[in-house]
PDB file of N, CA and C in Angstrom:
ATOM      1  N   UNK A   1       0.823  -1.191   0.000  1.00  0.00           N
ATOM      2  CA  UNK A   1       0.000   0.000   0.000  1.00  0.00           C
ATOM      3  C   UNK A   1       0.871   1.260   0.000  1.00  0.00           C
ATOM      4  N   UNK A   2       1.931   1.363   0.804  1.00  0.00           N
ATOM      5  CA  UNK A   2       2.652   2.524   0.586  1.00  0.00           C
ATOM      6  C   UNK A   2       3.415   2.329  -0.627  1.00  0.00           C
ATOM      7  N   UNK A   3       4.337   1.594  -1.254  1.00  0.00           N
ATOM      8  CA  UNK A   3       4.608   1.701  -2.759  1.00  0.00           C
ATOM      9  C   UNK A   3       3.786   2.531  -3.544  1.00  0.00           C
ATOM     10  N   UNK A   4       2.411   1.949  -3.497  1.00  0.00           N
ATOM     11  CA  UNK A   4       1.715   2.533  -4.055  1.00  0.00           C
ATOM     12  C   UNK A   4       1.431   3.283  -3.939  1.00  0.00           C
ATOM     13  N   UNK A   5       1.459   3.991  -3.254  1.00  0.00           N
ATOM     14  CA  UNK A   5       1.086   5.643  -3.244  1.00  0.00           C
ATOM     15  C   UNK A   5       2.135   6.296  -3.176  1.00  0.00           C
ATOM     16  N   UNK A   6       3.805   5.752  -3.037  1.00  0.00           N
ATOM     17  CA  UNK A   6       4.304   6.450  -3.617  1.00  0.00           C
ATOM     18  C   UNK A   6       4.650   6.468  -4.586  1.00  0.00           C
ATOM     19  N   UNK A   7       4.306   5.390  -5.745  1.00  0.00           N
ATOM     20  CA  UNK A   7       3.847   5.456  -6.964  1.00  0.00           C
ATOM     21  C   UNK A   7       3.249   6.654  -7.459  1.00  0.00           C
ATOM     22  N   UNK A   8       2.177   6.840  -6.537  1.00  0.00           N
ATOM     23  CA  UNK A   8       0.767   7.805  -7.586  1.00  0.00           C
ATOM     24  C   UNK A   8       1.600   9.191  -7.207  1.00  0.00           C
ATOM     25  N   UNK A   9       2.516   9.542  -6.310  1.00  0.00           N
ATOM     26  CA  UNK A   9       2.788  10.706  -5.856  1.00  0.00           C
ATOM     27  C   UNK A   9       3.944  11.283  -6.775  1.00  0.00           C
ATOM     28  N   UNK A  10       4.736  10.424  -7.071  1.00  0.00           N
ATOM     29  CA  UNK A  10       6.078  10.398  -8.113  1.00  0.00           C
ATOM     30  C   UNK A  10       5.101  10.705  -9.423  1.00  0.00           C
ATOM     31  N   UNK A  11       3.876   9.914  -9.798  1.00  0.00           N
ATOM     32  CA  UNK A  11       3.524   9.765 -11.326  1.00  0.00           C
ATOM     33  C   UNK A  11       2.867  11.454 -11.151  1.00  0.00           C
ATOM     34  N   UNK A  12       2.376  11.689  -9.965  1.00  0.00           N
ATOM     35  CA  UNK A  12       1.486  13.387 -10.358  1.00  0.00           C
ATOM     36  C   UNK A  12       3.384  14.212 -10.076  1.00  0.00           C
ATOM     37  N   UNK A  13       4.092  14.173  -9.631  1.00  0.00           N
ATOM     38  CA  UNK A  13       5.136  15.064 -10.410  1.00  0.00           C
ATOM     39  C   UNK A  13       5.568  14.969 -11.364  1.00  0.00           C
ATOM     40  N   UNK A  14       5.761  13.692 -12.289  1.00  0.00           N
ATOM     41  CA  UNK A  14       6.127  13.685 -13.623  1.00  0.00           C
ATOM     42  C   UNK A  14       4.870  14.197 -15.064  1.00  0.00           C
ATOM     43  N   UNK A  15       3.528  14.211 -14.099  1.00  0.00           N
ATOM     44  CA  UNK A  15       2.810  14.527 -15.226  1.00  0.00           C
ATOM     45  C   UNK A  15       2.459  16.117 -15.699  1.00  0.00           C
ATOM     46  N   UNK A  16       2.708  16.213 -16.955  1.00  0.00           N
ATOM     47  CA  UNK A  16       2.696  16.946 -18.065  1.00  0.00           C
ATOM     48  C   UNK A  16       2.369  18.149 -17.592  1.00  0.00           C
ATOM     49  N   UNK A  17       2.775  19.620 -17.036  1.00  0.00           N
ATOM     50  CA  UNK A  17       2.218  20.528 -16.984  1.00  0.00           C
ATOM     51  C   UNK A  17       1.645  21.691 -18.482  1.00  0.00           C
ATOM     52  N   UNK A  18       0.071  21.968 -18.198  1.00  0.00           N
ATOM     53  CA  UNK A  18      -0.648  22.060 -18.765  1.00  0.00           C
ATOM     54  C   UNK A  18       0.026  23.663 -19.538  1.00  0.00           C
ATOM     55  N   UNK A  19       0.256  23.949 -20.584  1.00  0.00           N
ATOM     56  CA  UNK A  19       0.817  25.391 -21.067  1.00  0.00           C
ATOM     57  C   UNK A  19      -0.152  25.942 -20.760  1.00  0.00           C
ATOM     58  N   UNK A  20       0.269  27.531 -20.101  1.00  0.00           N
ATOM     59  CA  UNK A  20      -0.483  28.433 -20.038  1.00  0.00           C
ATOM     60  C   UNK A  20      -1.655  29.202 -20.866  1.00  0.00           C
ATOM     61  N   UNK A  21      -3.269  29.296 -20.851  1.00  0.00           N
ATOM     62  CA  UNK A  21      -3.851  30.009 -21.653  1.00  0.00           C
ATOM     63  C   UNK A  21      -4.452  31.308 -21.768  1.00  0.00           C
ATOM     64  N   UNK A  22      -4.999  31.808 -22.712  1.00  0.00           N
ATOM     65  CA  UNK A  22      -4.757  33.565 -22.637  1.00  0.00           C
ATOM     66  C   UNK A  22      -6.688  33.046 -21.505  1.00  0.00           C
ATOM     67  N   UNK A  23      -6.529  34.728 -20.708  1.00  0.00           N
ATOM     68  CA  UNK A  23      -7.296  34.352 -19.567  1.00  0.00           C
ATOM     69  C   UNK A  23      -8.306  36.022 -19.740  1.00  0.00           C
ATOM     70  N   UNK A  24      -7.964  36.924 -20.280  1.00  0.00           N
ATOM     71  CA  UNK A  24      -8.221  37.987 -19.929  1.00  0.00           C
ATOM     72  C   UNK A  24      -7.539  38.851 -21.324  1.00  0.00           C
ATOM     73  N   UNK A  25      -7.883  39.622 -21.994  1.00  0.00           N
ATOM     74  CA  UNK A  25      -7.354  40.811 -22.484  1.00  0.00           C
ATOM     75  C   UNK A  25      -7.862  42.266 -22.085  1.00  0.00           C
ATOM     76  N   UNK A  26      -6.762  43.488 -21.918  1.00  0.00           N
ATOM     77  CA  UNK A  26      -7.097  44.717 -21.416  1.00  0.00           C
ATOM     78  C   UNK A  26      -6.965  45.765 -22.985  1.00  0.00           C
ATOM     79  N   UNK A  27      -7.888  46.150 -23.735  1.00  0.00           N
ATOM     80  CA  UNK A  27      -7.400  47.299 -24.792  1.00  0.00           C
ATOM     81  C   UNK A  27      -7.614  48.961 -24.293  1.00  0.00           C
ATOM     82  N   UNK A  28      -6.942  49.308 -24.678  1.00  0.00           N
ATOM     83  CA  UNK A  28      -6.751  50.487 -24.322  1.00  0.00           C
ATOM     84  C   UNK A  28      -6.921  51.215 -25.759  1.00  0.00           C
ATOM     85  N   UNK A  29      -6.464  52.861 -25.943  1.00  0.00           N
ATOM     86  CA  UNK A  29      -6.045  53.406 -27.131  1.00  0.00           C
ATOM     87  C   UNK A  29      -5.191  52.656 -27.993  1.00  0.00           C
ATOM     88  N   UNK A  30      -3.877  52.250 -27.228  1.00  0.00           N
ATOM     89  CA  UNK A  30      -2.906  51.904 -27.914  1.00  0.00           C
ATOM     90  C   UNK A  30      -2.180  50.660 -27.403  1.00  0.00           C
ATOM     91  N   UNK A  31      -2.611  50.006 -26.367  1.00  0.00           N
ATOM     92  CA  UNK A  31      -1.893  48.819 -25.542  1.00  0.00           C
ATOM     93  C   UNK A  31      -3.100  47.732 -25.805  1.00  0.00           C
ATOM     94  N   UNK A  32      -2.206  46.632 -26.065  1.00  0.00           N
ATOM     95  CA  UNK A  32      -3.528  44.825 -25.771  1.00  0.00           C
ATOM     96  C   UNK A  32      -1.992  44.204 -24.660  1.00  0.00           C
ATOM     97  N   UNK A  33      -3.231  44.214 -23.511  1.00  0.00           N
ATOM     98  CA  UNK A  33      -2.339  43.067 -22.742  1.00  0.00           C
ATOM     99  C   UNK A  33      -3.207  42.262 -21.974  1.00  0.00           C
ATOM    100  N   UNK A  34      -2.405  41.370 -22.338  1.00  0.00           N
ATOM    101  CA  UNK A  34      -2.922  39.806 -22.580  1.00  0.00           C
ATOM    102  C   UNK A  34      -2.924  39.463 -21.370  1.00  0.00           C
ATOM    103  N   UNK A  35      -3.595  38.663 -20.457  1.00  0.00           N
ATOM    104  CA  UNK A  35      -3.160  37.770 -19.236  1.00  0.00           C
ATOM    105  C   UNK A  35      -2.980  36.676 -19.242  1.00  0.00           C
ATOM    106  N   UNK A  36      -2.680  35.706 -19.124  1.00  0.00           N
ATOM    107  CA  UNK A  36      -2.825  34.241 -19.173  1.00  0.00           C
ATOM    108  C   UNK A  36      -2.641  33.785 -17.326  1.00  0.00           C
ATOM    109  N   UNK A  37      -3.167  32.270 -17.557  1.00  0.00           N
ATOM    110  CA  UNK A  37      -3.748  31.568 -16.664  1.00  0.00           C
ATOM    111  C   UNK A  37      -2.305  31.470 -15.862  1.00  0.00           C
ATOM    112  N   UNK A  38      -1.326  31.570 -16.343  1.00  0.00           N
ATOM    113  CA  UNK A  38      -0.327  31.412 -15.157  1.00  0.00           C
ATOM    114  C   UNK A  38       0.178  32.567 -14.616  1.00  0.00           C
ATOM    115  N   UNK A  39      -0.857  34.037 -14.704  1.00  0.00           N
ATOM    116  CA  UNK A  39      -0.499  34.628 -14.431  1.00  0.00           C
ATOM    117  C   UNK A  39       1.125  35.951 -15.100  1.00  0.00           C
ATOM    118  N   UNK A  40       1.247  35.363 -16.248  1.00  0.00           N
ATOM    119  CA  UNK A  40       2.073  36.412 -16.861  1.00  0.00           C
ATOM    120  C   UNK A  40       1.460  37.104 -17.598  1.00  0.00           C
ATOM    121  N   UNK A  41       1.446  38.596 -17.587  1.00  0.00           N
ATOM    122  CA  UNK A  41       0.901  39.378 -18.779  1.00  0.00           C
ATOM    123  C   UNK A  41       2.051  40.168 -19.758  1.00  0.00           C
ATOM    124  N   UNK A  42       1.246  40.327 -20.893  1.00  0.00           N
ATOM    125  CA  UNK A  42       2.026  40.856 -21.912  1.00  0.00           C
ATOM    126  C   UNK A  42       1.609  42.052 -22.101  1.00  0.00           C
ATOM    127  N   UNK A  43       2.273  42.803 -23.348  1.00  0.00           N
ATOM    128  CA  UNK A  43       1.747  43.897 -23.915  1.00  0.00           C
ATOM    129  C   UNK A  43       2.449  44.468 -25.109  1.00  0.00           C
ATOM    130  N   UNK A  44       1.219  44.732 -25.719  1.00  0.00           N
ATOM    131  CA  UNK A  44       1.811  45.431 -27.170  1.00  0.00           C
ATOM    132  C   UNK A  44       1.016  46.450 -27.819  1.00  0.00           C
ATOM    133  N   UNK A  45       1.836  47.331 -28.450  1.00  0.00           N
ATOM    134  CA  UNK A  45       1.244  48.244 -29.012  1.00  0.00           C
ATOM    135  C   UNK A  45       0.440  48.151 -30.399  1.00  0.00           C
ATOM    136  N   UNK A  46      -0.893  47.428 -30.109  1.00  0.00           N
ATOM    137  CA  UNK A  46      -1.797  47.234 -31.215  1.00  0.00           C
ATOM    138  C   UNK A  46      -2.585  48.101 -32.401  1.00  0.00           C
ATOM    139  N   UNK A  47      -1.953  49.555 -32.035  1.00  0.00           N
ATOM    140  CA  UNK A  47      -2.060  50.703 -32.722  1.00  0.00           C
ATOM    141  C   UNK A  47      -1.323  50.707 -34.097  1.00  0.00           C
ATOM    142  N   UNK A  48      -0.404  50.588 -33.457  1.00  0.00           N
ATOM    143  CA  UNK A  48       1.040  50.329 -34.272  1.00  0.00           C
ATOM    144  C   UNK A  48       0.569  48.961 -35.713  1.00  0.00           C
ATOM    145  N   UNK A  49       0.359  47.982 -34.850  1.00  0.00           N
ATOM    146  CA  UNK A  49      -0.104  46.998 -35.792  1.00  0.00           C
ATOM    147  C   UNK A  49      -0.921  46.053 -35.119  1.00  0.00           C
ATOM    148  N   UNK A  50      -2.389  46.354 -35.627  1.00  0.00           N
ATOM    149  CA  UNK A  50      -3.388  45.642 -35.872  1.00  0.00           C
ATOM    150  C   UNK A  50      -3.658  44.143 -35.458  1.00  0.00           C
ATOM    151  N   UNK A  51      -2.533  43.155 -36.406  1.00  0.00           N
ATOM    152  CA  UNK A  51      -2.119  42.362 -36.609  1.00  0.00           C
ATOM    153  C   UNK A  51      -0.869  41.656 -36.068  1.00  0.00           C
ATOM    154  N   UNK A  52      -0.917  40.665 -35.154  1.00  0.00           N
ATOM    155  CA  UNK A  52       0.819  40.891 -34.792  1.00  0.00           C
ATOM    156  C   UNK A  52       1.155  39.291 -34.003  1.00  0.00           C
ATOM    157  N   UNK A  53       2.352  39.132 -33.764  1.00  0.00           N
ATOM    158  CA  UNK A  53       2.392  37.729 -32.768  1.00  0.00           C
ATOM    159  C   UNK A  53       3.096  38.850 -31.379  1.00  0.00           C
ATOM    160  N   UNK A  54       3.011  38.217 -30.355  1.00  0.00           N
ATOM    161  CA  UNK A  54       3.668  38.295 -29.257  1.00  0.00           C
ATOM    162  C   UNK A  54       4.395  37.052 -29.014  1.00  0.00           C
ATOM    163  N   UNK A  55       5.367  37.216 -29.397  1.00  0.00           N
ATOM    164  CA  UNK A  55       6.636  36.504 -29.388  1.00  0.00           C
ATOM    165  C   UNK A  55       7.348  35.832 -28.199  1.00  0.00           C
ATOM    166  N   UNK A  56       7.753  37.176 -27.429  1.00  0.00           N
ATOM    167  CA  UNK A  56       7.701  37.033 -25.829  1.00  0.00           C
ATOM    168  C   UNK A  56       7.049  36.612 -24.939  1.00  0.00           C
ATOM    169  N   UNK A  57       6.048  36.783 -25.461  1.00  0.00           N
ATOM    170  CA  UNK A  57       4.824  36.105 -24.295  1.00  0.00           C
ATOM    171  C   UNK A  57       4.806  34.284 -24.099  1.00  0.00           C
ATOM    172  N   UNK A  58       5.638  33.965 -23.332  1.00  0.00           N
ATOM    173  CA  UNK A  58       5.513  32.508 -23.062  1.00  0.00           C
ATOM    174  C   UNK A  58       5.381  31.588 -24.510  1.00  0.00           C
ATOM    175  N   UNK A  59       4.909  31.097 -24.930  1.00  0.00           N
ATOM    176  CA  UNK A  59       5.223  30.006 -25.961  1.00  0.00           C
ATOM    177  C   UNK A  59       5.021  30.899 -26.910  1.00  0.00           C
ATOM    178  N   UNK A  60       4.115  32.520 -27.254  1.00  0.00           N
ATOM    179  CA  UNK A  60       4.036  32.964 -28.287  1.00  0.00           C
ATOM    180  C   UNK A  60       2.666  32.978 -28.786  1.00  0.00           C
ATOM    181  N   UNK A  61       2.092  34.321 -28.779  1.00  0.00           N
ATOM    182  CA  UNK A  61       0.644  33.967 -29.435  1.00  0.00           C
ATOM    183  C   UNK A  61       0.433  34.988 -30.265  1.00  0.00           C
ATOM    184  N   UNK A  62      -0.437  34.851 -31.293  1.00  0.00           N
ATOM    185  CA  UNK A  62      -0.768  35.864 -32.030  1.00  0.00           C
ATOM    186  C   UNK A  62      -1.906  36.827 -31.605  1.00  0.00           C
ATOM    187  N   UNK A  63      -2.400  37.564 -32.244  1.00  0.00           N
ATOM    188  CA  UNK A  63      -3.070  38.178 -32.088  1.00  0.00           C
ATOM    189  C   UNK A  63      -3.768  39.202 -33.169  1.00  0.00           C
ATOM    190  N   UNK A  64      -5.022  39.595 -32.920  1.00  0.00           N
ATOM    191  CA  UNK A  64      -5.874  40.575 -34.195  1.00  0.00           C
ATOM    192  C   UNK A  64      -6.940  40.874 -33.411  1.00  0.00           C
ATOM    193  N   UNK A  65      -6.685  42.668 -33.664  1.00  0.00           N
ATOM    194  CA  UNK A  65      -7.793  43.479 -32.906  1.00  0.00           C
ATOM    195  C   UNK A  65      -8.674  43.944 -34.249  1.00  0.00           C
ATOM    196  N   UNK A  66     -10.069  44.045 -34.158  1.00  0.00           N
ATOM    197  CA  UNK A  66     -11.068  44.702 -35.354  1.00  0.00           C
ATOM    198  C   UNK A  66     -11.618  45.446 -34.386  1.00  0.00           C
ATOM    199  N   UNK A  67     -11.516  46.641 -34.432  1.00  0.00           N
ATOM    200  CA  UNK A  67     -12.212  48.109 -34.064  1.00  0.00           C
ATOM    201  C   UNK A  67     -13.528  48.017 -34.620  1.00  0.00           C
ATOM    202  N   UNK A  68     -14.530  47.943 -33.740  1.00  0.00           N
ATOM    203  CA  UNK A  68     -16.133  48.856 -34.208  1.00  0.00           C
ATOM    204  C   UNK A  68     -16.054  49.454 -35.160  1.00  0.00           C
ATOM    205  N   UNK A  69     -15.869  50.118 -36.252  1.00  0.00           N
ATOM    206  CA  UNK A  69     -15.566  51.226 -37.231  1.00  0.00           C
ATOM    207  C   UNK A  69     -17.173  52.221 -37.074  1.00  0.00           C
ATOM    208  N   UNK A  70     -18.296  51.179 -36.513  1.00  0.00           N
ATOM    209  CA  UNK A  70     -19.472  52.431 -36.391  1.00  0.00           C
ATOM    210  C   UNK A  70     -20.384  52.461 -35.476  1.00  0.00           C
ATOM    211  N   UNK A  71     -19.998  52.254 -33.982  1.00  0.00           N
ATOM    212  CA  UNK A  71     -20.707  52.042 -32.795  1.00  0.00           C
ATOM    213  C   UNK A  71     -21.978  52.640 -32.608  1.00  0.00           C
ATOM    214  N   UNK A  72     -22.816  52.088 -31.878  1.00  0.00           N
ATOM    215  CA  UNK A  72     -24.190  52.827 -31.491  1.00  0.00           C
ATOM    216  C   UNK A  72     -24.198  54.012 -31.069  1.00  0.00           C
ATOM    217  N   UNK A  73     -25.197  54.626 -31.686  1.00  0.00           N
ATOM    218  CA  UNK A  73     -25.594  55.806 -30.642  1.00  0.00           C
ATOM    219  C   UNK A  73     -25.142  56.477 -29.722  1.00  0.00           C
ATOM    220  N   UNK A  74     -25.463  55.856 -28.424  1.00  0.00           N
ATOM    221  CA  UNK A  74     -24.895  55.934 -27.673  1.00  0.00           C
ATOM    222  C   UNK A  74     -23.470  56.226 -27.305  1.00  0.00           C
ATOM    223  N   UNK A  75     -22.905  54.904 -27.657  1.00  0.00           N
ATOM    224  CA  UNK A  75     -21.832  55.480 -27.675  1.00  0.00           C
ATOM    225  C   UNK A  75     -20.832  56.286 -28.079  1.00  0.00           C
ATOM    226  N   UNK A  76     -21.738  56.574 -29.347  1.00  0.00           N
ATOM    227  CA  UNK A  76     -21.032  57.412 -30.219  1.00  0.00           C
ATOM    228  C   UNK A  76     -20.936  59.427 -29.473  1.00  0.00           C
ATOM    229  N   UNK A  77     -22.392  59.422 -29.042  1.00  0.00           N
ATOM    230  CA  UNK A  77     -22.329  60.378 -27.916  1.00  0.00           C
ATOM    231  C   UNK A  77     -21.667  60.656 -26.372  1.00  0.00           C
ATOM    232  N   UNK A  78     -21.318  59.201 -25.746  1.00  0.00           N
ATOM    233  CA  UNK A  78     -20.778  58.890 -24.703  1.00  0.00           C
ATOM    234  C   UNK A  78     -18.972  59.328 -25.335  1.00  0.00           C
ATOM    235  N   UNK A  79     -18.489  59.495 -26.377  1.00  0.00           N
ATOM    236  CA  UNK A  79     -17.196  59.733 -27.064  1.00  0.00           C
ATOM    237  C   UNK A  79     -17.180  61.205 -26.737  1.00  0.00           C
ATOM    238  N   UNK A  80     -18.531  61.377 -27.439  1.00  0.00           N
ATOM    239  CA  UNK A  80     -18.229  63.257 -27.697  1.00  0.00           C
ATOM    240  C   UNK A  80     -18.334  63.818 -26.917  1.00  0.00           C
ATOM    241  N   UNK A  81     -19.133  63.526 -25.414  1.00  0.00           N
ATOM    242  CA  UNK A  81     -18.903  63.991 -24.137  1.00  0.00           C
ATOM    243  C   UNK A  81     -17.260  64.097 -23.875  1.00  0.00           C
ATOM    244  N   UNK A  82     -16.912  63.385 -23.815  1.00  0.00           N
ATOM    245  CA  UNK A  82     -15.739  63.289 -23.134  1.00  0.00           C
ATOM    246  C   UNK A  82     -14.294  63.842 -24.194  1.00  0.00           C
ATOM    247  N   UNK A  83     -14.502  63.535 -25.647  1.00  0.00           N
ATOM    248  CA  UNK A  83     -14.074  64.323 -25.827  1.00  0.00           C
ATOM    249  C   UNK A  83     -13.922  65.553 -25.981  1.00  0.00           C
ATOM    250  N   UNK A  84     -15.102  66.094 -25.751  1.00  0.00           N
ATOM    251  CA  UNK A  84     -15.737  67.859 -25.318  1.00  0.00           C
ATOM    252  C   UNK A  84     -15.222  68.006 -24.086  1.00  0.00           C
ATOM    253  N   UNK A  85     -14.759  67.170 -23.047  1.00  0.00           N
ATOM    254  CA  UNK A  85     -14.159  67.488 -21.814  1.00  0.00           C
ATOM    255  C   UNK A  85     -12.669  67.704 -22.048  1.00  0.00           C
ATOM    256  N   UNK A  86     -12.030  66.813 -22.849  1.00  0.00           N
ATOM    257  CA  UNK A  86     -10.530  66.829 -22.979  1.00  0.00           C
ATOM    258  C   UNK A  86     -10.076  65.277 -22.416  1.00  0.00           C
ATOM    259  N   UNK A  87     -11.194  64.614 -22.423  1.00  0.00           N
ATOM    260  CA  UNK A  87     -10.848  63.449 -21.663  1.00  0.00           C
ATOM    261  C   UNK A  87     -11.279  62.217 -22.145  1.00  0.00           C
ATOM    262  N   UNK A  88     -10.034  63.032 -23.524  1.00  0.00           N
ATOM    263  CA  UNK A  88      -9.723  61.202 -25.120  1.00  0.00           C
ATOM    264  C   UNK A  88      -8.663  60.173 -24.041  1.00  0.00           C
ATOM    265  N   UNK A  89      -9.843  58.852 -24.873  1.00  0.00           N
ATOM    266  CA  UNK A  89      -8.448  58.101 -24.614  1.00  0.00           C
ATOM    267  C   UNK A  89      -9.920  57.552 -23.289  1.00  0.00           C
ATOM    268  N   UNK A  90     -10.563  58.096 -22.724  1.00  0.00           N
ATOM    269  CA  UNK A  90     -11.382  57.344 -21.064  1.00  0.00           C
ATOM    270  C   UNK A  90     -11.932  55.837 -21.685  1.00  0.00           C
ATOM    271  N   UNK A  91     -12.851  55.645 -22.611  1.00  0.00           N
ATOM    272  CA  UNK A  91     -13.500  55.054 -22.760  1.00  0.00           C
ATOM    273  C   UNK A  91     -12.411  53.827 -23.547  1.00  0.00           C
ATOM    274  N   UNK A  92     -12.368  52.429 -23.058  1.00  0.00           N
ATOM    275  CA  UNK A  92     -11.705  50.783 -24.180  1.00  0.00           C
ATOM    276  C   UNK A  92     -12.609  51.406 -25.310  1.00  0.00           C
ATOM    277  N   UNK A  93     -11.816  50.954 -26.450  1.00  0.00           N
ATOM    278  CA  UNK A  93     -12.226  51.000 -27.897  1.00  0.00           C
ATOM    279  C   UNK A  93     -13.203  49.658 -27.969  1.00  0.00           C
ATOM    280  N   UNK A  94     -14.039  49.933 -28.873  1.00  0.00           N
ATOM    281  CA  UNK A  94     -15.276  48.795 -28.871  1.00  0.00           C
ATOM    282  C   UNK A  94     -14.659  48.450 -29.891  1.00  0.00           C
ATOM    283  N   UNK A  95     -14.172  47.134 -29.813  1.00  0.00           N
ATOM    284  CA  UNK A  95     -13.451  46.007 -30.991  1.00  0.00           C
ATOM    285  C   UNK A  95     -13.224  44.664 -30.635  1.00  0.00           C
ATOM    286  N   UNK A  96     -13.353  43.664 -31.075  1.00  0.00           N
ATOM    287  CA  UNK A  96     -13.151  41.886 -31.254  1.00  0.00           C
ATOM    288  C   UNK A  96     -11.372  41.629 -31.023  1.00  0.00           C
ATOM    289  N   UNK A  97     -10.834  41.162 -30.382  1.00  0.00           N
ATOM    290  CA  UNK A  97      -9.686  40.385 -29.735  1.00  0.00           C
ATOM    291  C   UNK A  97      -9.876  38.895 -30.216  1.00  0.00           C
ATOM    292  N   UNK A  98      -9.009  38.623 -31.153  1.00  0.00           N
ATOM    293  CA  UNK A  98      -8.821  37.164 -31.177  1.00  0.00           C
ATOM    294  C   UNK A  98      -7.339  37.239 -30.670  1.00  0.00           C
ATOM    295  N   UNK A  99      -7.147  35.993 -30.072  1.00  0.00           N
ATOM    296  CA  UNK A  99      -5.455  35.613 -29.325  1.00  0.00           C
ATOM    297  C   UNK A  99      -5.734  34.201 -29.867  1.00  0.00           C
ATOM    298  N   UNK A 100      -4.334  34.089 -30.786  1.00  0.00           N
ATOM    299  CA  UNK A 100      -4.103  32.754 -31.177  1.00  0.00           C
ATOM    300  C   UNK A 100      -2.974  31.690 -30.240  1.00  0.00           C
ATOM    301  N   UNK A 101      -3.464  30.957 -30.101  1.00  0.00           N
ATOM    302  CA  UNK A 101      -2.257  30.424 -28.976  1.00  0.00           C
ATOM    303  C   UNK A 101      -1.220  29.606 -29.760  1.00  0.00           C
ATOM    304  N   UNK A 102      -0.460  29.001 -29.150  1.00  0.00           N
ATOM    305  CA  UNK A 102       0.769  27.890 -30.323  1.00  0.00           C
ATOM    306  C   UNK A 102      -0.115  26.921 -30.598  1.00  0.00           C
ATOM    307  N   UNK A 103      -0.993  26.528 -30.298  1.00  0.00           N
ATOM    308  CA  UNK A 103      -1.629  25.252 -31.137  1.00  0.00           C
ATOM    309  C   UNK A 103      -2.308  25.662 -32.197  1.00  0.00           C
ATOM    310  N   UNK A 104      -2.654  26.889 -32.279  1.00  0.00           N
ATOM    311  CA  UNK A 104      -3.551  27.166 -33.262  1.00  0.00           C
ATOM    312  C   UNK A 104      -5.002  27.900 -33.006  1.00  0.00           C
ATOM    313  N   UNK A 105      -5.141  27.553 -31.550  1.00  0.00           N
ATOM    314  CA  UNK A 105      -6.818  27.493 -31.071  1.00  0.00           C
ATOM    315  C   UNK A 105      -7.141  28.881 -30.994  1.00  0.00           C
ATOM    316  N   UNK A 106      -7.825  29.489 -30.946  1.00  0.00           N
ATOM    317  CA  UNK A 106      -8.466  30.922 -31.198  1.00  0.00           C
ATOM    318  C   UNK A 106      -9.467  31.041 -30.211  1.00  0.00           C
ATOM    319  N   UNK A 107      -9.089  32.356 -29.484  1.00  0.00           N
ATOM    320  CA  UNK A 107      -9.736  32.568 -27.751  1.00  0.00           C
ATOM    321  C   UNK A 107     -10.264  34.208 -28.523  1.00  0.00           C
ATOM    322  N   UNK A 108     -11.456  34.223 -28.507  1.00  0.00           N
ATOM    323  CA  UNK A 108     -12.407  35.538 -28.785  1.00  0.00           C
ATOM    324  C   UNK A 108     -12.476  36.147 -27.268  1.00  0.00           C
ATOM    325  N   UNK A 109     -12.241  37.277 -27.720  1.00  0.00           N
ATOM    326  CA  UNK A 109     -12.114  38.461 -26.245  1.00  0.00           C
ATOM    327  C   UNK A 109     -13.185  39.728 -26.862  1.00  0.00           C
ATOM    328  N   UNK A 110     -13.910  40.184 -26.213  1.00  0.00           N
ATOM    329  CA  UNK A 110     -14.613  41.537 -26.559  1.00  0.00           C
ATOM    330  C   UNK A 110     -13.913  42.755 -26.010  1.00  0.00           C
ATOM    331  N   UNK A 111     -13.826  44.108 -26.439  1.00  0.00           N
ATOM    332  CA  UNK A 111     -13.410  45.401 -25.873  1.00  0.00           C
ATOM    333  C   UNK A 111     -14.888  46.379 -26.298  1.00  0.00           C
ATOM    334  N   UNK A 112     -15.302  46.953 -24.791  1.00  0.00           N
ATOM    335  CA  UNK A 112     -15.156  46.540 -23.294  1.00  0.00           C
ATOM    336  C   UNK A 112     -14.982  44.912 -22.721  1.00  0.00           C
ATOM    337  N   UNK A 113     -15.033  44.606 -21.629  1.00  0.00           N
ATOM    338  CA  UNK A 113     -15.569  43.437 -21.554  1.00  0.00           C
ATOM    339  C   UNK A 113     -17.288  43.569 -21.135  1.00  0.00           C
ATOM    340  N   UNK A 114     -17.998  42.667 -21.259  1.00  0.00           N
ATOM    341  CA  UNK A 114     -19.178  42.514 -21.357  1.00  0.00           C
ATOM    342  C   UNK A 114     -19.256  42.354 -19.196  1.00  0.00           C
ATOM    343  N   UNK A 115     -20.258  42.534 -18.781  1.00  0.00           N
ATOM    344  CA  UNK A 115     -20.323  42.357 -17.488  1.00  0.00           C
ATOM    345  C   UNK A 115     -20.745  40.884 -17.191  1.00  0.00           C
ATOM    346  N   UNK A 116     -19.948  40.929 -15.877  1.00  0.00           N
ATOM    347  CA  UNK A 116     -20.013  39.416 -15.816  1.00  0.00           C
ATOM    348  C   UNK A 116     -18.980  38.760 -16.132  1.00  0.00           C
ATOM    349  N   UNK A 117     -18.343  38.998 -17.299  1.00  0.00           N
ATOM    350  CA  UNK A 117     -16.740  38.202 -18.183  1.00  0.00           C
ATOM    351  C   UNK A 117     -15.769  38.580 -16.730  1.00  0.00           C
TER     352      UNK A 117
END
């Protein structure tokens, strides 16, 4: 009985730790940073390019932001408030976050996040 369990105790340290997955994205004007499940975040300037890998970021993931190009109403007035204040830049850009991970798999993120997420 004890073999055996120190069997099962040896086999859960040799087994496979799981790669980290994207957990969270933050957009800003000009920053996407990424969180993942083990707790490392990234960041890049998605202004710059649209389109891009994060390289650095632990095994490497890609990434593609699509901007709203014609938001509601609302918000389209909730903009002009604030930019009538001087205060560009308050409101996440309303746009789709895909993060591609190294396998391939594709994690959809919204900007804002939706409540609740």
């Amino acid at each position: 009985m004890k073999r055996m369990i120190l069997l099962m105790m040896l086999a859960g340290c040799a087994a496979p730790v799981a790669a980290p997955q994207p957990q969270a994205v933050r957009l800003t004007d000009r920053a996407l940073a990424l969180t993942l499940t083990d707790g490392t975040r990234c960041t890049v300037d998605w202004a710059a390019a649209p389109v891009g890998r994060m390289d650095a970021c632990g095994p490497g993931y890609g990434y593609a932001v699509t901007v709203e190009d014609r938001p509601n109403f609302l918000r389209q007035l909730a903009e002009g408030l604030f930019l009538a204040m001087g205060a560009e830049g308050v409101l996440a850009p309303m746009a789709e976050v895909v993060i591609t991970d190294p396998a391939g798999v594709d994690w959809v993120f919204t900007s804002p996040r939706k409540a609740g997420e």
